[in-house]
Protein backbone atom coordinates (compact mmCIF):
# COMPACT_ATOMS: atom_id res chain seq x y z
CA UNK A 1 0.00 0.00 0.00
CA UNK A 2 1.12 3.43 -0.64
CA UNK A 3 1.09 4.79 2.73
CA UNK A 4 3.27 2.23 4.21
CA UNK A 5 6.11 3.42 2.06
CA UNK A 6 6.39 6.58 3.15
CA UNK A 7 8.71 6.62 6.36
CA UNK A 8 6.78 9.95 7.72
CA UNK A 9 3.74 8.99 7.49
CA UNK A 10 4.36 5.41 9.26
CA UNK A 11 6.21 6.92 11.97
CA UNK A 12 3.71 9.92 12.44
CA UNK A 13 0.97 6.60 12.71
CA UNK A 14 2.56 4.68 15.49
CA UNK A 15 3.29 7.98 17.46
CA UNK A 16 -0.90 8.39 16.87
CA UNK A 17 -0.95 5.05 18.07
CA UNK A 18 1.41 4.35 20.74
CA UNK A 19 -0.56 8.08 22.01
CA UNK A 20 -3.88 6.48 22.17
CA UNK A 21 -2.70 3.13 23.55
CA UNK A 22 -1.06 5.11 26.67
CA UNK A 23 -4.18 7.44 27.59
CA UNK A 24 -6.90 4.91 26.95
CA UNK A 25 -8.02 4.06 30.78
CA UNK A 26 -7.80 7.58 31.57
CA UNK A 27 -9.43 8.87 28.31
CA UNK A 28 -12.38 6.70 28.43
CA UNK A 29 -13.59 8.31 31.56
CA UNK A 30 -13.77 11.45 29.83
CA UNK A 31 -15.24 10.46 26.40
CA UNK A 32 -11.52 9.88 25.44
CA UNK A 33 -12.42 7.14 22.80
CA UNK A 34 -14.46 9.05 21.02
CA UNK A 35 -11.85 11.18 20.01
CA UNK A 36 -9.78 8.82 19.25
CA UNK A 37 -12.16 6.86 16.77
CA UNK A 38 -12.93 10.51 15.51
CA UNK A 39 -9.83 10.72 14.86
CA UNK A 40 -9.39 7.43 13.23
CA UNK A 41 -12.50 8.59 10.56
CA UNK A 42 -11.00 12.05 9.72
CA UNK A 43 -7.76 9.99 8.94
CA UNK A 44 -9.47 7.30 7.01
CA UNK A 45 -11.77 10.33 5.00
CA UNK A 46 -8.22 12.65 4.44
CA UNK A 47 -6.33 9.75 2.63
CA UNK A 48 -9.11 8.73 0.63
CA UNK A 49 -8.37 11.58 -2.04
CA UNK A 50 -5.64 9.95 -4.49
CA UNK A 51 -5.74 6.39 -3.56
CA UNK A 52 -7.97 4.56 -5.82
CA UNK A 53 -6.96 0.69 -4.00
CA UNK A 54 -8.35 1.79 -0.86
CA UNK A 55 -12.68 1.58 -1.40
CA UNK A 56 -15.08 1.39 1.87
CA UNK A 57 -17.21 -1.69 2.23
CA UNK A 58 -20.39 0.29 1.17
CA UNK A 59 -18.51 0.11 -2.41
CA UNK A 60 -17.99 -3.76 -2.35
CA UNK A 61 -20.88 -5.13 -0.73
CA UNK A 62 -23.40 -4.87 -3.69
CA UNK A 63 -20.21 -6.75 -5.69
CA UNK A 64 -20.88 -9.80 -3.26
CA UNK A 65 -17.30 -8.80 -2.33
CA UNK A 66 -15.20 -8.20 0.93
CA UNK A 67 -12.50 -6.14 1.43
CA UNK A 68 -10.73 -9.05 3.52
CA UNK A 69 -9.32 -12.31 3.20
CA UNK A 70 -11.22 -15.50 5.03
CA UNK A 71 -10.82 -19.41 5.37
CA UNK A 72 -13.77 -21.23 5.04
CA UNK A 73 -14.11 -24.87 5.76
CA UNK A 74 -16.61 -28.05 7.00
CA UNK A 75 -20.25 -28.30 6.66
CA UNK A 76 -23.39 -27.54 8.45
CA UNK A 77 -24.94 -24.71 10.44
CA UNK A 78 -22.69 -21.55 9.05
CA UNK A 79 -20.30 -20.48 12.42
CA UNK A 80 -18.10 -17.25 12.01
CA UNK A 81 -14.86 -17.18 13.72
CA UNK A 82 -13.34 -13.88 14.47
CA UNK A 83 -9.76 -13.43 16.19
CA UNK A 84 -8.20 -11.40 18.63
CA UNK A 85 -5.37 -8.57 18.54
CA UNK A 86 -2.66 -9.30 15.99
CA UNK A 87 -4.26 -13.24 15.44
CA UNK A 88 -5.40 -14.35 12.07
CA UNK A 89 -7.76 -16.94 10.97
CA UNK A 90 -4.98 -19.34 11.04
CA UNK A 91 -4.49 -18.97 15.14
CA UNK A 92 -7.00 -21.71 15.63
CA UNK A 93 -6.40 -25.13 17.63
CA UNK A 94 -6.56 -28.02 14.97
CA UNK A 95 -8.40 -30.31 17.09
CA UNK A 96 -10.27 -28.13 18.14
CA UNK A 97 -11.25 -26.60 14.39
CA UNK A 98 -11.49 -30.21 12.94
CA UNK A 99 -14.03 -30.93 15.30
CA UNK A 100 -16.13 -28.02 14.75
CA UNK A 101 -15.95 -28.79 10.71
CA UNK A 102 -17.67 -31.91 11.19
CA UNK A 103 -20.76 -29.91 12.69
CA UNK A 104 -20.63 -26.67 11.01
CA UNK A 105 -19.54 -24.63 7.82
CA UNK A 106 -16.67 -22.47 9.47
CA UNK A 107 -15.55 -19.12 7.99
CA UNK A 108 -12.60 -17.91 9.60
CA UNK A 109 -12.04 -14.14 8.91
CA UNK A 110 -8.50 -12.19 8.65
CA UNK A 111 -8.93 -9.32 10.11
CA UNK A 112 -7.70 -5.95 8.65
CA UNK A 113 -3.91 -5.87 9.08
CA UNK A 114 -3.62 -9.75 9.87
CA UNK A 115 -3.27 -12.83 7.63
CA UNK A 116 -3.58 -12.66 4.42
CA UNK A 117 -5.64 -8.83 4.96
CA UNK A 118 -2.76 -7.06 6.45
CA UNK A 119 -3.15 -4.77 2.96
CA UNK A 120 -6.88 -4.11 3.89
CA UNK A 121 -7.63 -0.49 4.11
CA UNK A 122 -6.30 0.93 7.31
CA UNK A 123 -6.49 3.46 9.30
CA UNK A 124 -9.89 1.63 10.79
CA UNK A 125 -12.08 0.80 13.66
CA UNK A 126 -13.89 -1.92 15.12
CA UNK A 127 -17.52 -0.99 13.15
CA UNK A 128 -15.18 -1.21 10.39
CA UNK A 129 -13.95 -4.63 10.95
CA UNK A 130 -17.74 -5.47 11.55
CA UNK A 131 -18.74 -4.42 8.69
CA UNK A 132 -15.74 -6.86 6.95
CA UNK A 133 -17.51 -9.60 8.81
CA UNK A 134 -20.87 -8.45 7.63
CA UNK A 135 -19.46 -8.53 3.54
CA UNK A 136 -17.23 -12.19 4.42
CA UNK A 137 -21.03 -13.63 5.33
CA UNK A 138 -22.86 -12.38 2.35
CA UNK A 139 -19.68 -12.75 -0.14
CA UNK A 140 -20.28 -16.73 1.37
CA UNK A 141 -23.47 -16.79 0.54
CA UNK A 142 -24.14 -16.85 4.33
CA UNK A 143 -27.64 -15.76 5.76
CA UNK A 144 -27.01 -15.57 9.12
CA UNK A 145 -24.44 -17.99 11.16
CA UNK A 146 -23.56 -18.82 14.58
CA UNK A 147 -20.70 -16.02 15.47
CA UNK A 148 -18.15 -16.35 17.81
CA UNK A 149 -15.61 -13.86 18.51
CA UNK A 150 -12.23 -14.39 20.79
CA UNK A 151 -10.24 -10.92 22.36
CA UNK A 152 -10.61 -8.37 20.03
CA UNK A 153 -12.93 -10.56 17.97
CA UNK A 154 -15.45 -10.60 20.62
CA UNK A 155 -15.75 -6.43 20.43
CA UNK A 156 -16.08 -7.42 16.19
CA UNK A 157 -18.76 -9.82 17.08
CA UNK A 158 -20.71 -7.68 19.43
CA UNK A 159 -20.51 -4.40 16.83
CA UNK A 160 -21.90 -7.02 14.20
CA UNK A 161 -24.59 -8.46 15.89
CA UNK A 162 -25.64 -4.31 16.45
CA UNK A 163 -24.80 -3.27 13.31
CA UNK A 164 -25.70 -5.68 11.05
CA UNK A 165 -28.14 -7.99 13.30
CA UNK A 166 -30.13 -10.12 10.38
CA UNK A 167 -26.90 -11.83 10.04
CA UNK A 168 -26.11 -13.19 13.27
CA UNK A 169 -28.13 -15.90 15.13
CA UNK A 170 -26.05 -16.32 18.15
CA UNK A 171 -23.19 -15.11 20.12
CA UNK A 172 -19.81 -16.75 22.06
CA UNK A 173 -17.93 -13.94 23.53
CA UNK A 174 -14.66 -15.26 24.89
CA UNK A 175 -12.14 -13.73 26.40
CA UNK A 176 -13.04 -10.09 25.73
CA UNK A 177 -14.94 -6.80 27.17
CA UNK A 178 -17.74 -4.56 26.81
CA UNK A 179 -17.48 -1.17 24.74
CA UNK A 180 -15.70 1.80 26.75
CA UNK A 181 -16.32 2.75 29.61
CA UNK A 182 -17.67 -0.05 31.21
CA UNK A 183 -14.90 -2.09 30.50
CA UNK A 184 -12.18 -3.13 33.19
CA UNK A 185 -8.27 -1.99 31.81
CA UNK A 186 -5.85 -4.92 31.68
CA UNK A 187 -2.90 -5.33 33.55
CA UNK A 188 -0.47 -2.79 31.92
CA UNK A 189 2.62 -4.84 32.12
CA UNK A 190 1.20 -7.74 29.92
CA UNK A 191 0.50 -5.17 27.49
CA UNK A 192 3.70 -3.36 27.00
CA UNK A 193 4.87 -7.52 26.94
CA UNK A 194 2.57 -7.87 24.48
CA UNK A 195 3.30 -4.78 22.47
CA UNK A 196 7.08 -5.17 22.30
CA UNK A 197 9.01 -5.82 19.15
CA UNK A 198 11.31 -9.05 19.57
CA UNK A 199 14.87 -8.18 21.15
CA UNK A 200 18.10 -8.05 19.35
CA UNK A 201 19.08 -11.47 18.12
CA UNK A 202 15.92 -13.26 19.30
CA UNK A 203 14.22 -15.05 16.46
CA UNK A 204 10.41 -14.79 16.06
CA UNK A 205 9.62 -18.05 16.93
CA UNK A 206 11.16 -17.60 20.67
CA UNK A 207 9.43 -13.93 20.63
CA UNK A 208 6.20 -15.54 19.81
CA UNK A 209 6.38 -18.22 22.37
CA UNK A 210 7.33 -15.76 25.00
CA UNK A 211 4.89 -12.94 24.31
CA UNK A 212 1.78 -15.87 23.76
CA UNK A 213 2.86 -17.44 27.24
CA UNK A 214 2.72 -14.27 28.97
CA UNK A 215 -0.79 -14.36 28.11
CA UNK A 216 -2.00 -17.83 29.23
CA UNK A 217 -2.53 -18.89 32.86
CA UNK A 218 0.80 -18.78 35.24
CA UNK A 219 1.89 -22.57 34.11
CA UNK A 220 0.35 -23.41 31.61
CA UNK A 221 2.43 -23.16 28.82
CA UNK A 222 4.83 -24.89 30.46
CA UNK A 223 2.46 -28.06 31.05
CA UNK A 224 1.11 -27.76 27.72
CA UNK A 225 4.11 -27.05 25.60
CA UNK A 226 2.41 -28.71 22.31
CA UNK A 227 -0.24 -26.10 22.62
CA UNK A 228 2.09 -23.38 22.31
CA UNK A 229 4.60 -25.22 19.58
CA UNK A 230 1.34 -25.10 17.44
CA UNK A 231 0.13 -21.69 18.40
CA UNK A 232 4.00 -20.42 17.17
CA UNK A 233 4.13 -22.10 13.92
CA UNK A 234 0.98 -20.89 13.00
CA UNK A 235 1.89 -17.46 13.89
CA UNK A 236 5.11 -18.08 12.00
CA UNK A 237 3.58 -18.93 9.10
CA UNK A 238 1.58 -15.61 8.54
CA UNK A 239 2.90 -13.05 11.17
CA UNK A 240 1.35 -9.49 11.56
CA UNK A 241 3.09 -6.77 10.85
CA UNK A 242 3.60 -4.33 13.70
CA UNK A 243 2.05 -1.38 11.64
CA UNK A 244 -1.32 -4.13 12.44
CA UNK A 245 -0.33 -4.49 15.29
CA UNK A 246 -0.55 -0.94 16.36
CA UNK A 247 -3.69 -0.58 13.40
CA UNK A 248 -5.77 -3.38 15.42
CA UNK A 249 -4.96 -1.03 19.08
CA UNK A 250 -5.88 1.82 17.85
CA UNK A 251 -9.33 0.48 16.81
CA UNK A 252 -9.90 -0.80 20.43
CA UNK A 253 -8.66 2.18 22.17
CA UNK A 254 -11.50 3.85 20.01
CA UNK A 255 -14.53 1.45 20.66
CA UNK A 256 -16.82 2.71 22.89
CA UNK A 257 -20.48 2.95 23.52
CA UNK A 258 -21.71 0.28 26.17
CA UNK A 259 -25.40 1.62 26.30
CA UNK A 260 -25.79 -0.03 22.83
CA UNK A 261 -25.06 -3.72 24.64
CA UNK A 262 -28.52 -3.64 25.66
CA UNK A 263 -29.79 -3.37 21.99
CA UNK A 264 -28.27 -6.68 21.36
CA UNK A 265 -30.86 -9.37 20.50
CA UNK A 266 -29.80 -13.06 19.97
CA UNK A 267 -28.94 -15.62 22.73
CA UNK A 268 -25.20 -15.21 24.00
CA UNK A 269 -22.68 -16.81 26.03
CA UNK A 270 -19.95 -14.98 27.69
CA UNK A 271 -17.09 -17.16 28.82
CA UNK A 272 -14.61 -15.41 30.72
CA UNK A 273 -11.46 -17.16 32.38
CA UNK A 274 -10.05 -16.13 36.12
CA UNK A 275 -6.88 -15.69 35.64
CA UNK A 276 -6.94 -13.18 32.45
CA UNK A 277 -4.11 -10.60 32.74
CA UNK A 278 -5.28 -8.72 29.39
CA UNK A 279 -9.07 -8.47 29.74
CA UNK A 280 -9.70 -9.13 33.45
CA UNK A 281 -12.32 -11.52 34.48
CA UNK A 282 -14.40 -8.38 35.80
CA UNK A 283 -15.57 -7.94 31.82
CA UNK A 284 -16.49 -10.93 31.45
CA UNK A 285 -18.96 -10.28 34.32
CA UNK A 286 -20.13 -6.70 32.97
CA UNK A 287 -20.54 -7.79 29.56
CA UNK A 288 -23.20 -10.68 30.65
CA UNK A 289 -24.55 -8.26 32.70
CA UNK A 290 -25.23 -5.40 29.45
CA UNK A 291 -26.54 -7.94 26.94
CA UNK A 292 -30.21 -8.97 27.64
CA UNK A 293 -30.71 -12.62 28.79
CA UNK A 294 -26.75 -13.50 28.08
CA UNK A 295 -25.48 -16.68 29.90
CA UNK A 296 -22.29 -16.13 31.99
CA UNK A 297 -19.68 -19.12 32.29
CA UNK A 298 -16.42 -18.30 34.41
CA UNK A 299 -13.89 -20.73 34.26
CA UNK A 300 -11.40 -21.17 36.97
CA UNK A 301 -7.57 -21.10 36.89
CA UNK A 302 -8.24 -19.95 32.78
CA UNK A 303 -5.89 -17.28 31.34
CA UNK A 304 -6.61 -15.15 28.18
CA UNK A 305 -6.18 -18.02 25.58
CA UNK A 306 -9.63 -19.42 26.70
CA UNK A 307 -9.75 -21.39 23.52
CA UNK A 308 -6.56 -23.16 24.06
CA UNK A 309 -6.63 -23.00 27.57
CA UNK A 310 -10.29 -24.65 28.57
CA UNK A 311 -11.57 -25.92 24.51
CA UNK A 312 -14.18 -28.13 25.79
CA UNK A 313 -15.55 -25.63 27.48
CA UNK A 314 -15.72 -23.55 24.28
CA UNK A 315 -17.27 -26.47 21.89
CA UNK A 316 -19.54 -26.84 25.04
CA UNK A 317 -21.00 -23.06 25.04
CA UNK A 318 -21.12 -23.58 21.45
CA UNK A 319 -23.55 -26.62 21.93
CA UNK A 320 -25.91 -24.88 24.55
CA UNK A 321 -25.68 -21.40 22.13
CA UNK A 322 -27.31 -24.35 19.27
CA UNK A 323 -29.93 -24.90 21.42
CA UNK A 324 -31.05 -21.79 22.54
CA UNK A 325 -30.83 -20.89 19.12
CA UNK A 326 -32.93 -23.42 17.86
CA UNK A 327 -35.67 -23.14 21.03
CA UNK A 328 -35.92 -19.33 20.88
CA UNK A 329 -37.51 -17.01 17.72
CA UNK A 330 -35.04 -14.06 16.74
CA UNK A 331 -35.99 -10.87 18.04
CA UNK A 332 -34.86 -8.55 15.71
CA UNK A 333 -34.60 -4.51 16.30
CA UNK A 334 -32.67 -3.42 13.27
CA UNK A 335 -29.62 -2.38 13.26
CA UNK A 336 -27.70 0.07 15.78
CA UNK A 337 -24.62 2.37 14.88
């Protein structure tokens, strides 16, 4: 992409970025996110003049298009599957996946500046990457699916299920938070772990395995060490660039909203483990607590990699979410911005 060439412009970004990222908890108290997704949009709308590649979903959707990149696999009831910070569609346990595939049609979605998207359109924010999940499920020829949404993935999910709520028939939130400011800020030294670029010498592989770790419950990645030698390669094989990486944390700084929760009208189950250094358990509890009728499942002694972490439990909330599904008519309220 054009912009990414131009040394001033990158390093004028990640200053934006890094800006945002540092005043968040603060900012959010005083309508702080706002500005910052303003600021995002007036970005977005002053680089639009002169770069023809970079079109808004509006343009593609009518084209049964998507601005992303997805995986799509199995059969069955459609499921959407929508990653955290800096994960792709690949960053998905293969047991776990292959299991799903024999129940369900899964599309696994890219998001903008991950996988095979990280030329998407950028600057963006999370109604943005919404609105990618939105075009991925009609460019599939997808009425409305199952969506479940992991980290950052669960914010994605919830703004799709608003925004675009004929699509989705149920939700898993896993391992992520309400809109600001009802949200509880994570532990600010996993984050700057998180955030850092690997040290001089170290290859990727041992960066990944250290920074992923980090995030799991103390001990388990040392009991599971399989789990993570997957989780690595797969990271390997597609890694995000850190202009995503600071891309996708800009978009959450900016989300905000929480009021809207309570327009949110399928069944949903929020699974939220204890031990979560990045989104502490308490969002778990506030998010099931905003969305109408949502089912809350903690799970004990669980880090932030829920899904690698406790995957029964997953495939289990995924079962019960079938159910309700099937039991209970959609009530639909149109969409909410």
């Amino acid at each position: 992409m054009t912009s990414s060439r131009n040394p001033l412009r990158t390093a004028v970004r990640r200053a934006q970025a890094a800006a945002a990222l540092a005043v968040a908890p603060a900012a959010d108290r005083r309508g702080g996110s706002a500005l910052v997704d303003l600021g995002i949009r007036v970005e977005r709308c002053a680089r639009a003049p002169g770069d023809g590649a970079r079109r808004g979903v509006a343009a593609v959707l009518g084209r049964a298009s998507a601005p992303v990149h997805w995986h799509d696999g199995g059969s069955g009831k459609p499921l959407l599957l929508l990653n955290g910070w800096t994960a792709s569609g690949l960053l998905w346990p293969s047991d776990w996946l292959a299991d799903l595939e024999q129940r369900h049609r899964v599309l696994r979605m890219d998001n903008r500046g991950a996988g095979w998207s990280r030329s998407a359109p950028a600057p963006f924010t999370v109604a943005d990457l919404a609105d990618d999940a939105a075009a991925v499920l009609r460019a599939g020829g997808v009425e409305s699916a199952i969506v479940l949404g992991f980290s950052m993935g669960g914010m994605v999910a919830q703004e799709l299920a608003l925004r675009h709520p004929d699509l989705v028939t149920g939700l898993v939130l896993v391992g992520t938070r309400p809109p600001a400011a009802a949200h509880v800020p994570g532990d600010r030294h996993t984050l700057a772990v998180a955030m850092r670029p690997p040290a001089p010498g170290q290859s990727l592989a041992d960066h990944v395995r250290a920074t992923w770790s980090v995030l799991a419950a103390p001990g388990f990645a040392a009991t599971h060490p399989e789990v993570l030698d997957e989780l690595v390669d797969q990271v390997v094989r597609r890694p995000t660039p850190y202009a995503g990486v600071l891309a996708q944390i800009r978009a959450v700084a900016g989300w905000h909203g929480a009021h809207r929760c309570g327009h949110i009208a399928v069944p949903t189950v929020v699974l939220h483990g204890t031990r979560d250094p990045l989104m502490p358990v308490g969002n778990g509890m506030r998010l099931a607590r905003l969305i109408p009728g949502a089912k809350y499942v903690e799970l004990p002694g669980v880090g932030h990699l829920v899904i690698h972490e406790a995957p029964n439990a997953v495939r289990e909330a995924l079962t019960t979410l079938g159910h309700r599904t099937a039991a209970a008519p959609l009530r639909r309220t149109g969409g909410v911005a």
